[in-house]
N, C-alpha and C. Protein backbone atom coordinates (compact mmCIF):
# COMPACT_ATOMS: atom_id res chain seq x y z
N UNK A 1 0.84 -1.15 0.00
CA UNK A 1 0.00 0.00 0.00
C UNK A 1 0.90 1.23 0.00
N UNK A 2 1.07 2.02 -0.85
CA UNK A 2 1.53 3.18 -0.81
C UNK A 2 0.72 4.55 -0.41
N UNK A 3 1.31 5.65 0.23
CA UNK A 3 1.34 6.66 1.00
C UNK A 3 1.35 7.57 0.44
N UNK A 4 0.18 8.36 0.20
CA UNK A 4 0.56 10.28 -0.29
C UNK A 4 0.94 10.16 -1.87
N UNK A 5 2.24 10.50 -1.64
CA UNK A 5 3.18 10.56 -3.19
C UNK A 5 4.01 9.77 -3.47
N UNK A 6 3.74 8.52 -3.08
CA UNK A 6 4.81 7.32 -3.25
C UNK A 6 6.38 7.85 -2.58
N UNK A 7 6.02 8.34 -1.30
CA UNK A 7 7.49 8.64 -0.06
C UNK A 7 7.35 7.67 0.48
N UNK A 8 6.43 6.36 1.06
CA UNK A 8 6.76 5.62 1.67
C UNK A 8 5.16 4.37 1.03
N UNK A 9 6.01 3.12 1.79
CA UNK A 9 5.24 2.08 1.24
C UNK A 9 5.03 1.10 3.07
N UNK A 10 4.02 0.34 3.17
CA UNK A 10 3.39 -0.55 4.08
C UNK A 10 3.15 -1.59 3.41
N UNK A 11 4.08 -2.97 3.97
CA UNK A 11 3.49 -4.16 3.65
C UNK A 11 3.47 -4.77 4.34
N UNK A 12 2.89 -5.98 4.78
CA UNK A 12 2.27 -6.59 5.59
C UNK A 12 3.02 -8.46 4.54
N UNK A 13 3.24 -9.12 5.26
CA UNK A 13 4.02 -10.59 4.78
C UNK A 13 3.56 -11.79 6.04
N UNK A 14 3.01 -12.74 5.94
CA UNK A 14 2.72 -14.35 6.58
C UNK A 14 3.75 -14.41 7.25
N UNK A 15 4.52 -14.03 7.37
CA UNK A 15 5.97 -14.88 7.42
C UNK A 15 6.59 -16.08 6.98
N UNK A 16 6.41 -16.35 5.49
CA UNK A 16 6.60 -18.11 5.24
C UNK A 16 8.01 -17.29 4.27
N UNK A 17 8.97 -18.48 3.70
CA UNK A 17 10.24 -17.83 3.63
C UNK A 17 10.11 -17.33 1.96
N UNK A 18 8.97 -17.73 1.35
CA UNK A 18 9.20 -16.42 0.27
C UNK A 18 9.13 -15.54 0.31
N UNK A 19 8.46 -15.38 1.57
CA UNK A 19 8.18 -13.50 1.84
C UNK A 19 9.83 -12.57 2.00
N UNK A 20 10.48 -13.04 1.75
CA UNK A 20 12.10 -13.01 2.45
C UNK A 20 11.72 -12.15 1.02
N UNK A 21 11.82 -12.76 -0.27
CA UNK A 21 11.72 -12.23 -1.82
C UNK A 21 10.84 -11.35 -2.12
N UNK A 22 9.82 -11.53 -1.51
CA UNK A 22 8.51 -10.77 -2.00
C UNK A 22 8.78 -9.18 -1.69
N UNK A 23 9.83 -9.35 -0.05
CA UNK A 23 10.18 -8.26 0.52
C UNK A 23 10.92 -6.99 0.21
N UNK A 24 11.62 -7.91 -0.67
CA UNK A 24 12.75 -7.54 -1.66
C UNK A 24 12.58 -6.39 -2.65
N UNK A 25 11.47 -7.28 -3.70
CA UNK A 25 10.58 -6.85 -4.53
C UNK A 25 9.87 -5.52 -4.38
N UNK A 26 9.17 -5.86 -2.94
CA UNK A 26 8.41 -4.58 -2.67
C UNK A 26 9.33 -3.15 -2.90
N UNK A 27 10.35 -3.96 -1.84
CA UNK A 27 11.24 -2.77 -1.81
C UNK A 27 12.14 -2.19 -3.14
N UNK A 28 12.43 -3.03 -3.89
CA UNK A 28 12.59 -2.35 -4.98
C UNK A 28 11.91 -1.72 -6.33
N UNK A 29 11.06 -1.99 -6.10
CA UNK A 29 9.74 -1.14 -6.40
C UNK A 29 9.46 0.01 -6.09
N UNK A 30 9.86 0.20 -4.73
CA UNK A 30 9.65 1.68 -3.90
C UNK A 30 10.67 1.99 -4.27
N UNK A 31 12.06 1.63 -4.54
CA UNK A 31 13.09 2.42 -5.16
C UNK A 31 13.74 2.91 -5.78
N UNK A 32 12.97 1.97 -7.21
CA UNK A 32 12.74 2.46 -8.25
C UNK A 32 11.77 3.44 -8.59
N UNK A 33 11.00 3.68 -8.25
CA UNK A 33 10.25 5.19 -7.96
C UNK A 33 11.02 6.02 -7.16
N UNK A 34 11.58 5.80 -6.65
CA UNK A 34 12.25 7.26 -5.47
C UNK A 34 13.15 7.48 -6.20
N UNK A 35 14.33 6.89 -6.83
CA UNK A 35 15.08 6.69 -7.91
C UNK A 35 14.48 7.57 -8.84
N UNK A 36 13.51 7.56 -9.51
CA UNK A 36 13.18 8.20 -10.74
C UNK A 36 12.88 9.87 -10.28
N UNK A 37 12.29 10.20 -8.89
CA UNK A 37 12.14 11.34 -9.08
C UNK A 37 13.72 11.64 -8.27
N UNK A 38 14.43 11.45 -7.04
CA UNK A 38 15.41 11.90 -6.14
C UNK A 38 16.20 10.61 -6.49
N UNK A 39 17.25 10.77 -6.94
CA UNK A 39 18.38 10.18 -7.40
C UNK A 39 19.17 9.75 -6.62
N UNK A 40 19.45 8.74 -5.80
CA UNK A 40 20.41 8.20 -4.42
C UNK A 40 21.35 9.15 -5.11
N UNK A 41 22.29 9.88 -3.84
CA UNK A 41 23.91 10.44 -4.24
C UNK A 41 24.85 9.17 -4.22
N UNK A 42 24.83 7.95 -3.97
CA UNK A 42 26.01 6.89 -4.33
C UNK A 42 25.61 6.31 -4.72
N UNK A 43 25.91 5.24 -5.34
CA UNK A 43 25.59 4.26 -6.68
C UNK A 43 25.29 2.84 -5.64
N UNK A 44 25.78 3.15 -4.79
CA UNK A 44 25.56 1.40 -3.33
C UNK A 44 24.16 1.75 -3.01
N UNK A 45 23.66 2.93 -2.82
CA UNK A 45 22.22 2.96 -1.96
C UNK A 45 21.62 1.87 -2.13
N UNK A 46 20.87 1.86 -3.42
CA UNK A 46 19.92 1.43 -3.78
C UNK A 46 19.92 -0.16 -3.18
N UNK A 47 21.53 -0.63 -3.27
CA UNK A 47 21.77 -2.39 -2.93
C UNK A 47 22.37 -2.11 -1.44
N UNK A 48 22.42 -1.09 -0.67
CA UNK A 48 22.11 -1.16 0.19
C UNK A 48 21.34 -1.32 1.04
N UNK A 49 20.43 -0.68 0.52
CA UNK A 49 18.76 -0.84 1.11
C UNK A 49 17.95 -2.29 1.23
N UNK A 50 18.16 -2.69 -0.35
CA UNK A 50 17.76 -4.13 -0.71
C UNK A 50 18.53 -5.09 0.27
N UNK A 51 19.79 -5.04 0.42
CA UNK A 51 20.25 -5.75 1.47
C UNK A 51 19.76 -6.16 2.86
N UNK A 52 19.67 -4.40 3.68
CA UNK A 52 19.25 -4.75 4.91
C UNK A 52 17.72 -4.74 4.56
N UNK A 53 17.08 -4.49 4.17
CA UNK A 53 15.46 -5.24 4.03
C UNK A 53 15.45 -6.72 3.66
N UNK A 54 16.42 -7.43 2.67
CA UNK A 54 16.76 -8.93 3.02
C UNK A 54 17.26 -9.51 4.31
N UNK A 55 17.89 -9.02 4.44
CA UNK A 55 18.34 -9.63 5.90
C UNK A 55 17.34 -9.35 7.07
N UNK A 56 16.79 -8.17 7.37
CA UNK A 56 16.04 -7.92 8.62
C UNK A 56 14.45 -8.89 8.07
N UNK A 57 14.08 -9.03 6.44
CA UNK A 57 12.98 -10.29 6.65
C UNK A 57 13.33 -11.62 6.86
N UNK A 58 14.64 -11.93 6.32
CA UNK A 58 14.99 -13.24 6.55
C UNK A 58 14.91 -13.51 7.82
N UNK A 59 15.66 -12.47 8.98
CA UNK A 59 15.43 -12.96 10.47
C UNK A 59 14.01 -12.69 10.81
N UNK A 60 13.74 -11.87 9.98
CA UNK A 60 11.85 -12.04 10.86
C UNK A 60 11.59 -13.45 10.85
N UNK A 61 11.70 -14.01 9.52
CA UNK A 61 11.19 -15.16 9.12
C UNK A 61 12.15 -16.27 10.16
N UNK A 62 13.09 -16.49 9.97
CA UNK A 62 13.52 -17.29 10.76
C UNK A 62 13.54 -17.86 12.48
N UNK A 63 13.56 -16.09 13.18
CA UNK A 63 13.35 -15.75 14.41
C UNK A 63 12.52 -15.76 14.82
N UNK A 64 11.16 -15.16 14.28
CA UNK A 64 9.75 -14.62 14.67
C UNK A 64 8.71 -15.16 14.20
N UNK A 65 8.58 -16.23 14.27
CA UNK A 65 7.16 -17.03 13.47
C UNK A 65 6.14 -15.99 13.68
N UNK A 66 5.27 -16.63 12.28
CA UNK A 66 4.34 -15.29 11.88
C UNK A 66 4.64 -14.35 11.62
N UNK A 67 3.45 -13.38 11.04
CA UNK A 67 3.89 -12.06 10.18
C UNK A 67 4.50 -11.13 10.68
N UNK A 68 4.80 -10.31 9.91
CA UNK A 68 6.01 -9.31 9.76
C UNK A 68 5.56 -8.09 9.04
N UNK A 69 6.24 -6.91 9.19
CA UNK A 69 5.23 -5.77 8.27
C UNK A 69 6.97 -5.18 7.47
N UNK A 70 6.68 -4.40 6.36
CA UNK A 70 7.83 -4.00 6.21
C UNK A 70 7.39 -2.70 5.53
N UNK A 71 8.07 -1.47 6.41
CA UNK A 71 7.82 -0.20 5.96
C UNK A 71 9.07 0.39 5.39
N UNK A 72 8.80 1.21 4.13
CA UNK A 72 10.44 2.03 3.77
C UNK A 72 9.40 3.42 3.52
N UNK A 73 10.48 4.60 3.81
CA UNK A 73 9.79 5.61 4.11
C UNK A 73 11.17 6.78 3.59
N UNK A 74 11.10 7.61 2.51
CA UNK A 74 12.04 8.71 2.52
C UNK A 74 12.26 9.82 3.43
N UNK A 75 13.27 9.98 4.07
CA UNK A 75 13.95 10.94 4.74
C UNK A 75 14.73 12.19 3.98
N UNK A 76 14.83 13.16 4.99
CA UNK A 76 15.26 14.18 4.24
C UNK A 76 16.38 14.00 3.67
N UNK A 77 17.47 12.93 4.50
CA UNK A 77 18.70 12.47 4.25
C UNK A 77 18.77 10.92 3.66
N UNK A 78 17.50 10.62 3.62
CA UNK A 78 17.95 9.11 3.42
C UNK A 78 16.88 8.34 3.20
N UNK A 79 16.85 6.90 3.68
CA UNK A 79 15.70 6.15 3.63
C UNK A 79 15.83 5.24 4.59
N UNK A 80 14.35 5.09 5.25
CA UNK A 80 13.73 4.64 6.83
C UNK A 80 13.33 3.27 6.67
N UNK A 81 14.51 2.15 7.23
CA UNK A 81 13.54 0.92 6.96
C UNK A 81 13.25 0.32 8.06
N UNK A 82 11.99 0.00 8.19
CA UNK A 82 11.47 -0.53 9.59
C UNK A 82 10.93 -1.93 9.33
N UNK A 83 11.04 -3.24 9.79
CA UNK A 83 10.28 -4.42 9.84
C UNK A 83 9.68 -4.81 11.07
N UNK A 84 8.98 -4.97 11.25
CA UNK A 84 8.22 -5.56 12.59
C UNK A 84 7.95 -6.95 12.75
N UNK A 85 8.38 -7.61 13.77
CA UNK A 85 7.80 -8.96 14.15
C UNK A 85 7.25 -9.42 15.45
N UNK A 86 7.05 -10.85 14.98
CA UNK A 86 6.35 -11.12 16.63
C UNK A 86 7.28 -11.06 17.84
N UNK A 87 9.03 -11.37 18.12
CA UNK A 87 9.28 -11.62 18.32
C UNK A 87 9.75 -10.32 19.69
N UNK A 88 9.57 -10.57 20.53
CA UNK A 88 9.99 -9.31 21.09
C UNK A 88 11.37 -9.31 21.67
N UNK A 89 12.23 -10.25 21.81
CA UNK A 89 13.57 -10.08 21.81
C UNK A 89 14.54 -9.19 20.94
N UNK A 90 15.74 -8.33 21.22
CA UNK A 90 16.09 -7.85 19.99
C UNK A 90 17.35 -8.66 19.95
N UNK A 91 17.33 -8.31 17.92
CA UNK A 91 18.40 -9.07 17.58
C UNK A 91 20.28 -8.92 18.42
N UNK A 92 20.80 -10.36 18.12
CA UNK A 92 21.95 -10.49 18.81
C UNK A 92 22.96 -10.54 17.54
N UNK A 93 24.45 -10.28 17.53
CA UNK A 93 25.78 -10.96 17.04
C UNK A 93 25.57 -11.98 17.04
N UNK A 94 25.78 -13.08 16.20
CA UNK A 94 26.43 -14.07 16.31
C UNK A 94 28.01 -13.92 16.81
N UNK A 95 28.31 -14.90 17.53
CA UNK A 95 29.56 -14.89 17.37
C UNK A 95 30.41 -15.53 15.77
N UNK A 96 31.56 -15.26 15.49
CA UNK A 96 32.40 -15.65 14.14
C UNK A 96 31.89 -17.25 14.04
N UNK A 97 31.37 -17.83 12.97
CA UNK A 97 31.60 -18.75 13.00
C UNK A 97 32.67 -19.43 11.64
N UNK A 98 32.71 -21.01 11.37
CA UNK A 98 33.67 -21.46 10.33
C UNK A 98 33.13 -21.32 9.00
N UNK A 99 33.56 -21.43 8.29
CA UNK A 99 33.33 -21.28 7.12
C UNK A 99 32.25 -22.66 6.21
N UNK A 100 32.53 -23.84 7.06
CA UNK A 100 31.70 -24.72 7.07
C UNK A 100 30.26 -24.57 8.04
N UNK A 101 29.95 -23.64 8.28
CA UNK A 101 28.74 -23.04 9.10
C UNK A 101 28.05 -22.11 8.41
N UNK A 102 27.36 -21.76 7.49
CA UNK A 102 26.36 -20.60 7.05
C UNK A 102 26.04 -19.70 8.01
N UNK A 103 25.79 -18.40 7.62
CA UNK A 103 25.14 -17.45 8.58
C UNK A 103 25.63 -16.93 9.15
N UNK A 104 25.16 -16.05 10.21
CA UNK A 104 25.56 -15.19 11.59
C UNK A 104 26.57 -13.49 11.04
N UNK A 105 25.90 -13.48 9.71
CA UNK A 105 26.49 -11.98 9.47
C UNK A 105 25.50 -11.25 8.89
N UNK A 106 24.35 -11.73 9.52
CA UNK A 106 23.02 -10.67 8.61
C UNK A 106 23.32 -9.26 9.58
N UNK A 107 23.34 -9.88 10.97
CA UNK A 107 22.90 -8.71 11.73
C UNK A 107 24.20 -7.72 11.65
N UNK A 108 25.22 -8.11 11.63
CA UNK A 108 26.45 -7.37 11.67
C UNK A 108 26.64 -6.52 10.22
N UNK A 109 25.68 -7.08 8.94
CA UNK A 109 25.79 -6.29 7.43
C UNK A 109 24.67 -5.26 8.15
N UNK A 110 23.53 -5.46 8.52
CA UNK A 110 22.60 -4.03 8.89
C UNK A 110 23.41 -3.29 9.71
N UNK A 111 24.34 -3.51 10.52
CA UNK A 111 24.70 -2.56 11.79
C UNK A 111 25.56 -1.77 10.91
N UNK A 112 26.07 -2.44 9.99
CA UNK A 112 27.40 -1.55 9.32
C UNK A 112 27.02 -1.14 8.53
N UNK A 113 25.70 -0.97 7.41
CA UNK A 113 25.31 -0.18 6.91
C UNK A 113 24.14 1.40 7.10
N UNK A 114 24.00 1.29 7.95
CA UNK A 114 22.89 2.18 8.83
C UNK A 114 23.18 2.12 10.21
N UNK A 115 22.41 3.77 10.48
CA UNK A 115 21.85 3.61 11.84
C UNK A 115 20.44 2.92 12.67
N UNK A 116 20.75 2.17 13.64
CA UNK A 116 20.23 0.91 14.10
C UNK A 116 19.69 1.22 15.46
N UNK A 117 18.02 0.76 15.57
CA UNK A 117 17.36 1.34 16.38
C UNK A 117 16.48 0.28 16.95
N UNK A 118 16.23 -0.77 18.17
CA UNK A 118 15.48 -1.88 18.25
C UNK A 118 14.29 -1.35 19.28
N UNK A 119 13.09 -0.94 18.80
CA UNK A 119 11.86 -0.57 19.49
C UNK A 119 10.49 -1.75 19.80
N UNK A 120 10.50 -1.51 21.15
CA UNK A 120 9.37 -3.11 21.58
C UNK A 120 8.27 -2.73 21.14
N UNK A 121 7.75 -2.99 20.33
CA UNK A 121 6.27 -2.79 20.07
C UNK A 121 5.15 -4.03 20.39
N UNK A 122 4.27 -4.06 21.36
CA UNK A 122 3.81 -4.48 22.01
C UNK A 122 4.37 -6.16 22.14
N UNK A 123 3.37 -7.16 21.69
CA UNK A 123 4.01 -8.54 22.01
C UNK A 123 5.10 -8.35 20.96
N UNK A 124 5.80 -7.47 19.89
CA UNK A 124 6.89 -7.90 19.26
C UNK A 124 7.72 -7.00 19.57
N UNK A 125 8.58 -6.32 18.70
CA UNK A 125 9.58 -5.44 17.93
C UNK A 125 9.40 -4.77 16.72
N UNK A 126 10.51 -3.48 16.69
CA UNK A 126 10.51 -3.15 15.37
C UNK A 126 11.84 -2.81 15.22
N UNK A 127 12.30 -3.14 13.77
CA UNK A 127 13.68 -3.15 13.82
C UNK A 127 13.62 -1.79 12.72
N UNK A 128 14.39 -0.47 13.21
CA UNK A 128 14.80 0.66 12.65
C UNK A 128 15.68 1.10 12.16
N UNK A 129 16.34 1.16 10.26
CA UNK A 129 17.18 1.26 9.91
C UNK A 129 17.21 2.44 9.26
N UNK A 130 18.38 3.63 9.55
CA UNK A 130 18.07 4.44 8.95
C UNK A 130 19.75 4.82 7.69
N UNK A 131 19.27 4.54 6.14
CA UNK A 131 20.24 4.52 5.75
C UNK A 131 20.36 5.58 4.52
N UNK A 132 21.48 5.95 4.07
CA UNK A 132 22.49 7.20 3.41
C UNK A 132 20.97 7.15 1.95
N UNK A 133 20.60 8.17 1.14
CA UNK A 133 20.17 8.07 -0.37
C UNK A 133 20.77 9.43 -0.42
């Protein structure tokens, strides 16, 4: 569902693990419109964004059974990505693991690309990323 003048988008996802893609999608959809009228100043934004909106649904999905919402929203400086889940714990580090082990660097790619904000919203969370366009 889009907002006003296509500045921000609301979606709502099951949580089953295509939504991980669907999430994706949405979001590049919304950024390809923001794109067309306000032009990211670095050429990474755009797969920046797509990134931590992959990663923060993948852990919805993985962490938080059941749905998830995923909002992106333009800032004066940037772009606002928020996901919500059931889960009301906030996300942790993994510690390093081997190379024969998958995983444990989603949360450490969002921290290093944005500023990172974990708000309890009632039985869940919302995870607040606020990153460079």
């Amino acid at each position: 569902m889009r907002d006003e003048v296509g500045e921000s988008i609301s979606t709502r996802f099951e949580g089953h693990l295509g939504d991980v893609t669907d999430a994706r999608v949405a979001a590049g959809l919304f950024l390809d419109t923001l794109a067309y009228a306000d032009p990211p100043a670095q050429p990474d934004s755009r797969d920046d964004v797509l990134l931590v909106v992959t990663e923060l649904a993948a852990n919805a999905v993985q962490y938080a059974p059941g749905p998830f919402t995923l909002r992106l929203r333009r800032t004066f400086d940037g772009v606002h990505v928020m996901v919500g889940d059931t889960n009301p714990r906030p996300p942790k580090p993994v510690p390093r693991r081997s190379a024969r082990v998958p995983g444990g660097l989603g949360w450490h790619i969002v921290r290093a690309l944005g500023e990172v904000e974990v708000v309890r919203d009632g039985p869940g969370k919302e995870i607040h990323v606020f990153l460079p366009w």
